[in-house]
C-alpha atoms as a PDB file:
ATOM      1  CA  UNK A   1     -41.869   5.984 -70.634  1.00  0.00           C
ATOM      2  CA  UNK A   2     -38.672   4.711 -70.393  1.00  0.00           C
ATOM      3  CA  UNK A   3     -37.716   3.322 -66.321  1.00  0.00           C
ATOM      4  CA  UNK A   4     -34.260   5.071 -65.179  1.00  0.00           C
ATOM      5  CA  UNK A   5     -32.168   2.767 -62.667  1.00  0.00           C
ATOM      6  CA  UNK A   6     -30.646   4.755 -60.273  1.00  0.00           C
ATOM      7  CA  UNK A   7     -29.390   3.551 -57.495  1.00  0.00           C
ATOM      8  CA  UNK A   8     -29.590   4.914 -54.281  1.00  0.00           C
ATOM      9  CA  UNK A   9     -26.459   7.072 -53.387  1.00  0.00           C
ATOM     10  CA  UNK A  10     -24.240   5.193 -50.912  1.00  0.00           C
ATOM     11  CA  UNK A  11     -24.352   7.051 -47.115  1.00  0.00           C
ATOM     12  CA  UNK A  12     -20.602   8.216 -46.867  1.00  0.00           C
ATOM     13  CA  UNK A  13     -19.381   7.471 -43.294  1.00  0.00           C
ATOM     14  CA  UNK A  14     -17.258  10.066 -41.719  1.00  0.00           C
ATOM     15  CA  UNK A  15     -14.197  11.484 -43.366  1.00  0.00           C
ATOM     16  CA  UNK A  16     -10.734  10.080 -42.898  1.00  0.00           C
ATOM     17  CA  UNK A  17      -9.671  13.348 -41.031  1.00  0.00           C
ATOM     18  CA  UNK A  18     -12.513  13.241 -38.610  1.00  0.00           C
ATOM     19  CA  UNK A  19     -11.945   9.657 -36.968  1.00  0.00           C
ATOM     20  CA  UNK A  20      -8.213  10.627 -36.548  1.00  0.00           C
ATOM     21  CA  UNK A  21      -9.500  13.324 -34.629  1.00  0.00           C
ATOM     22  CA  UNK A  22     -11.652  10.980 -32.412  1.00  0.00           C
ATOM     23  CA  UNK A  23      -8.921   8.592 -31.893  1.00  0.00           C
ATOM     24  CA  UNK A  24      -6.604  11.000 -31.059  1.00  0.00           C
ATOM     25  CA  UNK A  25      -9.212  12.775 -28.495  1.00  0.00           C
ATOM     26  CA  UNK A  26     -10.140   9.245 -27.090  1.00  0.00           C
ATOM     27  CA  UNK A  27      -6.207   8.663 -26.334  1.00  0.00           C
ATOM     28  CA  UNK A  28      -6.159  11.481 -24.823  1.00  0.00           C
ATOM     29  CA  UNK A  29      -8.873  11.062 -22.362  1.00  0.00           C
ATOM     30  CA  UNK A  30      -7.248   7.629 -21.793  1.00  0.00           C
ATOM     31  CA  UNK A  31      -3.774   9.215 -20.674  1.00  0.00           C
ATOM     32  CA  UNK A  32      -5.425  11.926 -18.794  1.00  0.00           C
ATOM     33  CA  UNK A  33      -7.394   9.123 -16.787  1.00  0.00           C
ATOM     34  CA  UNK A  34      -4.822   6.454 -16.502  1.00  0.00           C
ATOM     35  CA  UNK A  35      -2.422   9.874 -15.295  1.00  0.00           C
ATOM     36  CA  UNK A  36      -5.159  10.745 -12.424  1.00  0.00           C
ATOM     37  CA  UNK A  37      -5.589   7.168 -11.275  1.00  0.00           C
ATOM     38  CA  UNK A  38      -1.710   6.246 -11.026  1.00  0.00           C
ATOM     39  CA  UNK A  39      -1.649   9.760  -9.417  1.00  0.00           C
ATOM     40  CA  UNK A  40      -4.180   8.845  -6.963  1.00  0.00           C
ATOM     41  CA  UNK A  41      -3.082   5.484  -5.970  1.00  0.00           C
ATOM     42  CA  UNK A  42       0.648   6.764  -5.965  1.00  0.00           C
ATOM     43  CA  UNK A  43      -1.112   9.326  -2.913  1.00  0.00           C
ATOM     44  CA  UNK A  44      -2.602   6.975  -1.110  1.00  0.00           C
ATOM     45  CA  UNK A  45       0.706   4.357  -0.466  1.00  0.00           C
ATOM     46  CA  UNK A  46       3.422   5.030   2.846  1.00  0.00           C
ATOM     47  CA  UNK A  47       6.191   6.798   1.476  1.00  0.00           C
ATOM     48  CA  UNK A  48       9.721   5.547   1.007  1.00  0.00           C
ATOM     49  CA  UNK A  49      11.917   6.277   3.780  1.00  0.00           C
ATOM     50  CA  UNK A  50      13.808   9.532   3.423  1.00  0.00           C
ATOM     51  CA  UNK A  51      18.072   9.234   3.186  1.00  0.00           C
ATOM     52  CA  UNK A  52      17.959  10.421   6.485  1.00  0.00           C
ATOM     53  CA  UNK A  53      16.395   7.184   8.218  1.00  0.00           C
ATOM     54  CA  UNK A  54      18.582   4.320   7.971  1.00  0.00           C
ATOM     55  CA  UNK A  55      17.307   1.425   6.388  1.00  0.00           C
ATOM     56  CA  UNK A  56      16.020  -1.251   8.948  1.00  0.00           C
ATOM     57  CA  UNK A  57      18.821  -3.285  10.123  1.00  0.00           C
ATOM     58  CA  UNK A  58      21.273  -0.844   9.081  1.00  0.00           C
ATOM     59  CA  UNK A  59      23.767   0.915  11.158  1.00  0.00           C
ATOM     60  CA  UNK A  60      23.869   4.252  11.686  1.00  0.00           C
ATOM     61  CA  UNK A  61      27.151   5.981   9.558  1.00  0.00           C
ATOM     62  CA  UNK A  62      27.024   3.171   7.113  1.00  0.00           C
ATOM     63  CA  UNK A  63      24.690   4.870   4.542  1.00  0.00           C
ATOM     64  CA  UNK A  64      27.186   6.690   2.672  1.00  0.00           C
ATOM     65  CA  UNK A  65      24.875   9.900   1.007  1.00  0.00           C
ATOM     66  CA  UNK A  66      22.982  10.604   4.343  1.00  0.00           C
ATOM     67  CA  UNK A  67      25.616  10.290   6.699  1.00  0.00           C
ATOM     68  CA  UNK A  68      28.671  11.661   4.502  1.00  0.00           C
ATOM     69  CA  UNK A  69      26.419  14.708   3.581  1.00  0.00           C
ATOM     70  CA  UNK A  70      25.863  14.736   7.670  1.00  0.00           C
ATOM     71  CA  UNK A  71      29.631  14.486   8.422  1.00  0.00           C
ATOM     72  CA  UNK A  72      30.831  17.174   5.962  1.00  0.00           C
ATOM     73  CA  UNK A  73      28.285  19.478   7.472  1.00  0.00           C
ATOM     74  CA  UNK A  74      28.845  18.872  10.712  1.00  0.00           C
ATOM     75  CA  UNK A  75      26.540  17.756  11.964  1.00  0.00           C
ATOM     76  CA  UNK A  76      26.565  14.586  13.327  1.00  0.00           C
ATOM     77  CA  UNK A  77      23.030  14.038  14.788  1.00  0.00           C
ATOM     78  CA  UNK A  78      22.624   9.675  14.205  1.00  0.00           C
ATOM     79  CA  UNK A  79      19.832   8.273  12.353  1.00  0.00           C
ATOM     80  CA  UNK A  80      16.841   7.288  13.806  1.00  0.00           C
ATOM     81  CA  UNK A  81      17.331   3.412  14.868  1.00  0.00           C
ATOM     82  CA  UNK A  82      14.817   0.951  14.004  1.00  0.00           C
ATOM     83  CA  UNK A  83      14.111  -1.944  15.775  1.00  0.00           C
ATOM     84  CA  UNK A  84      12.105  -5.101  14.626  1.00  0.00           C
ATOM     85  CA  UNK A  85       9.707  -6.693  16.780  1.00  0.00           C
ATOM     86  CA  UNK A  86       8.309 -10.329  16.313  1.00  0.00           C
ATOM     87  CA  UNK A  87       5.174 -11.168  17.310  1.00  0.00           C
ATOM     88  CA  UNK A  88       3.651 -14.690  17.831  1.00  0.00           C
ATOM     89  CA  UNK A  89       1.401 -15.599  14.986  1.00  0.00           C
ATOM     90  CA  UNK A  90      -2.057 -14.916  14.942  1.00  0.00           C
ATOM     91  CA  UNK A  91      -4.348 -17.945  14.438  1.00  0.00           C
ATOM     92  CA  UNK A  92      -8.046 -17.245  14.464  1.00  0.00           C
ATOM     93  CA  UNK A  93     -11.553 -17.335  12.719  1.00  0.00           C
ATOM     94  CA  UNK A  94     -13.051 -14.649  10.880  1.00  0.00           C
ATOM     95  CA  UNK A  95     -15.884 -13.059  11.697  1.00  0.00           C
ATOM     96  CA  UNK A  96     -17.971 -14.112   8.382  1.00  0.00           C
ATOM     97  CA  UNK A  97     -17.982 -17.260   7.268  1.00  0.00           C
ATOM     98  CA  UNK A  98     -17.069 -18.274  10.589  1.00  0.00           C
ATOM     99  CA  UNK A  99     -15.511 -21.649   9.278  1.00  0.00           C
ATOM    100  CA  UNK A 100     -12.539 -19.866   7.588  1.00  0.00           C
ATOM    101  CA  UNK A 101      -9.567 -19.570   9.850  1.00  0.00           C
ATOM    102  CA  UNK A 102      -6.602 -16.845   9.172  1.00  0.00           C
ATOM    103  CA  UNK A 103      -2.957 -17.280  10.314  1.00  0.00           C
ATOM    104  CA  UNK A 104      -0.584 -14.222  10.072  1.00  0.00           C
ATOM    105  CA  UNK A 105       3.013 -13.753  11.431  1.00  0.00           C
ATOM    106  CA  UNK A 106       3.998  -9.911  11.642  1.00  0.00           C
ATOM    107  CA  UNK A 107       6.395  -8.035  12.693  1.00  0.00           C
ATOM    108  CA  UNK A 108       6.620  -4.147  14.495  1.00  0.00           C
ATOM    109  CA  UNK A 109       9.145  -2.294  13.405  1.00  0.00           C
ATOM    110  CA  UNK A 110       9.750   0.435  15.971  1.00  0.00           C
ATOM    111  CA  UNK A 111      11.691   3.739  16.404  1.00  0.00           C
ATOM    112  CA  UNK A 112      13.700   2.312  19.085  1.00  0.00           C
ATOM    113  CA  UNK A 113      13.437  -0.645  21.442  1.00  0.00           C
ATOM    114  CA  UNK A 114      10.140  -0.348  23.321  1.00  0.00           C
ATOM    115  CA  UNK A 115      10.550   0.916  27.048  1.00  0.00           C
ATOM    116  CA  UNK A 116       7.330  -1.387  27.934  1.00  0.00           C
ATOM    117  CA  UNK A 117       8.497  -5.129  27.365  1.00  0.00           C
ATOM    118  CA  UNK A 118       4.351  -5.903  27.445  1.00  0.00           C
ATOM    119  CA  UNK A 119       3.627  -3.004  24.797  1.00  0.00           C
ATOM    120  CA  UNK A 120       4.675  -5.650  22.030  1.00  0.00           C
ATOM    121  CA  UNK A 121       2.048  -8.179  23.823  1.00  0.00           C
ATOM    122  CA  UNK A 122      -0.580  -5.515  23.950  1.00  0.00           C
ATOM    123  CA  UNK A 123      -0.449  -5.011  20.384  1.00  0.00           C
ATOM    124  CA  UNK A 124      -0.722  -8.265  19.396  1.00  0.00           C
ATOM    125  CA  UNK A 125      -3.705  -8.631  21.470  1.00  0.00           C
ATOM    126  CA  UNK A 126      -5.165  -5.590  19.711  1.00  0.00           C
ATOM    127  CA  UNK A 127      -4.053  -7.096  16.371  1.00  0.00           C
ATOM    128  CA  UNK A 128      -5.818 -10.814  17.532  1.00  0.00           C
ATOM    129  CA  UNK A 129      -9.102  -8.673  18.179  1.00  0.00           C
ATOM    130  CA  UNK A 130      -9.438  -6.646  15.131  1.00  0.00           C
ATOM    131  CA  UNK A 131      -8.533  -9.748  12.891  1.00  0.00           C
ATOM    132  CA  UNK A 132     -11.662 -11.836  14.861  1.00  0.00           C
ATOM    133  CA  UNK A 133     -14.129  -9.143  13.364  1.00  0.00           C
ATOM    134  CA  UNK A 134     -12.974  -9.315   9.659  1.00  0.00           C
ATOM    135  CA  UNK A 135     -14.974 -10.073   6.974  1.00  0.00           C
ATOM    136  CA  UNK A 136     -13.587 -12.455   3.734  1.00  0.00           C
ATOM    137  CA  UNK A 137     -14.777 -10.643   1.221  1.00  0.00           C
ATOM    138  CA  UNK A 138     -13.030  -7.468   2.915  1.00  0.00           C
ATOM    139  CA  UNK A 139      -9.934  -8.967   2.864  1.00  0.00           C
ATOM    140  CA  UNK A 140     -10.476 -10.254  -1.299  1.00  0.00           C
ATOM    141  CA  UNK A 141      -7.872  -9.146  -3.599  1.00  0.00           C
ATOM    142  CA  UNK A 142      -4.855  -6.406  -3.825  1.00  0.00           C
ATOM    143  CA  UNK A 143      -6.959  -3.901  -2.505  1.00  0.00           C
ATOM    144  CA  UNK A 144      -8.296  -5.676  -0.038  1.00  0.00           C
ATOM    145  CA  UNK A 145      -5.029  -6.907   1.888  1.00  0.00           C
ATOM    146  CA  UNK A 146      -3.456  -3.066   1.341  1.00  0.00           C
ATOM    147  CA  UNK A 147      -6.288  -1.934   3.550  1.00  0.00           C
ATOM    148  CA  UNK A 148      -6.169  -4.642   5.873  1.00  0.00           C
ATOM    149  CA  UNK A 149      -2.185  -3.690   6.217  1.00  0.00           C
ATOM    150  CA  UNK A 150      -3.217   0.164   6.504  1.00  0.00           C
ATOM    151  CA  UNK A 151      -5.589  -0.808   9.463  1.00  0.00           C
ATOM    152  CA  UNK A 152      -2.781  -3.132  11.415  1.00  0.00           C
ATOM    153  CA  UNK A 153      -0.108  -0.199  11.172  1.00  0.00           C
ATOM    154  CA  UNK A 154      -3.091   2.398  11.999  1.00  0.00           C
ATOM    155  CA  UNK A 155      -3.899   0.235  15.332  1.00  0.00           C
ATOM    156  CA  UNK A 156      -0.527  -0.636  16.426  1.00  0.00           C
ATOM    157  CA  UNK A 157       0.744   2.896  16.169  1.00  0.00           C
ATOM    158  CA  UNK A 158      -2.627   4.509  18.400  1.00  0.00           C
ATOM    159  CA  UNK A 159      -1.866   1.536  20.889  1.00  0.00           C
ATOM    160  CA  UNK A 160       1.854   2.625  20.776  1.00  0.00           C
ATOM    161  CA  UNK A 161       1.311   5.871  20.548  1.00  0.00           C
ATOM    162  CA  UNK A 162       3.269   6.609  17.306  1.00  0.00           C
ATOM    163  CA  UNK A 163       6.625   4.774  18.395  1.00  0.00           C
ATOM    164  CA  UNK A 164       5.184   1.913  15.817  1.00  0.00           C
ATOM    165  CA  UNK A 165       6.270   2.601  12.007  1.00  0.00           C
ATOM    166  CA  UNK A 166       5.542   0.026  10.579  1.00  0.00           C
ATOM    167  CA  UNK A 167       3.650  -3.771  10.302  1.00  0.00           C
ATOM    168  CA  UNK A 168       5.292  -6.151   8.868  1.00  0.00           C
ATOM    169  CA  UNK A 169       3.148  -8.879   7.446  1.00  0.00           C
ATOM    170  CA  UNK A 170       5.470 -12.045   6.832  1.00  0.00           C
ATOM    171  CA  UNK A 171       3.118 -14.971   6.290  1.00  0.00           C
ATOM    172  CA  UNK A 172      -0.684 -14.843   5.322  1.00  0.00           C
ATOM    173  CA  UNK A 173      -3.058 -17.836   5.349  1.00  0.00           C
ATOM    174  CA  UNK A 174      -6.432 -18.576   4.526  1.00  0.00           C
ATOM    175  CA  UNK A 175      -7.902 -21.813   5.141  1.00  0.00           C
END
């Protein structure tokens, strides 16, 4: 009897046409996902100020789309006038570990000039307390100070009652 060698057929992988057709449904799925996550993030950040505010520390009538638009309307209603607020800076422990220490120098910017000269003093006391009971690893990373900014301006403005826009964080140390 005469032995035949045959060798075993080689397995064929998957045609040419069919891993285009994964690639091109796996970039897909990537764009859709990295679409809904930029879309996401993009919802949860303040918005820019509209061209009807003035930008902070400018006058009203200088911004030349708003207030020309205004004037050749007329209607010459001035933009809302914002007024920065310093605040002493904030030197204190966190909460956990309690041998890390935080200094922060912000700023309120306000609609107009507060009517209470203590509200700015109030807030900052506020601000003192709710830094005392932070966490580190709450604080950890880009995420972590964007909240930590969303809870300052959310404090400031219920202590205010609104007339706070925004907190302006200019210094940030961890020791």
């Amino acid at each position: 009897m005469a032995v035949i060698d045959q060798e075993p057929a080689a397995k064929k992988g998957p045609s040419l046409i069919i891993q285009l057709a994964v690639l091109l449904a796996m970039t897909g799925v990537a764009i859709g996902g990295g679409w809904f996550a930029g879309g996401y993030m993009r919802g949860s950040q303040p918005s820019m100020p509209s061209k009807t505010e003035s930008p902070v520390g400018a006058e009203p009538g200088h911004d030349a789309g708003a207030a020309g638009a205004n004037e050749a309307a007329g209607d010459r209603a001035a933009p809302a006038q914002l007024t920065i607020v310093p605040l002493a800076p904030i030197t204190t422990n966190l909460a956990q570990p309690a041998d890390t220490w935080v200094r922060m120098e912000l700023s309120l910017v306000f609609d107009n000039a507060p009517e209470d000269p203590g509200l700015a003093d109030a807030i900052h006391q506020d601000l003192i307390t709710y830094v005392r009971t932070l966490k580190l690893h709450q604080i950890e990373g880009a995420s972590g100070f964007l909240h930590l900014r969303t809870d300052l301006e959310e404090r400031a403005r219920l202590r205010s009652q609104g007339t706070v826009k925004r907190v302006l964080i200019r210094t940030f140390l961890l020791e």
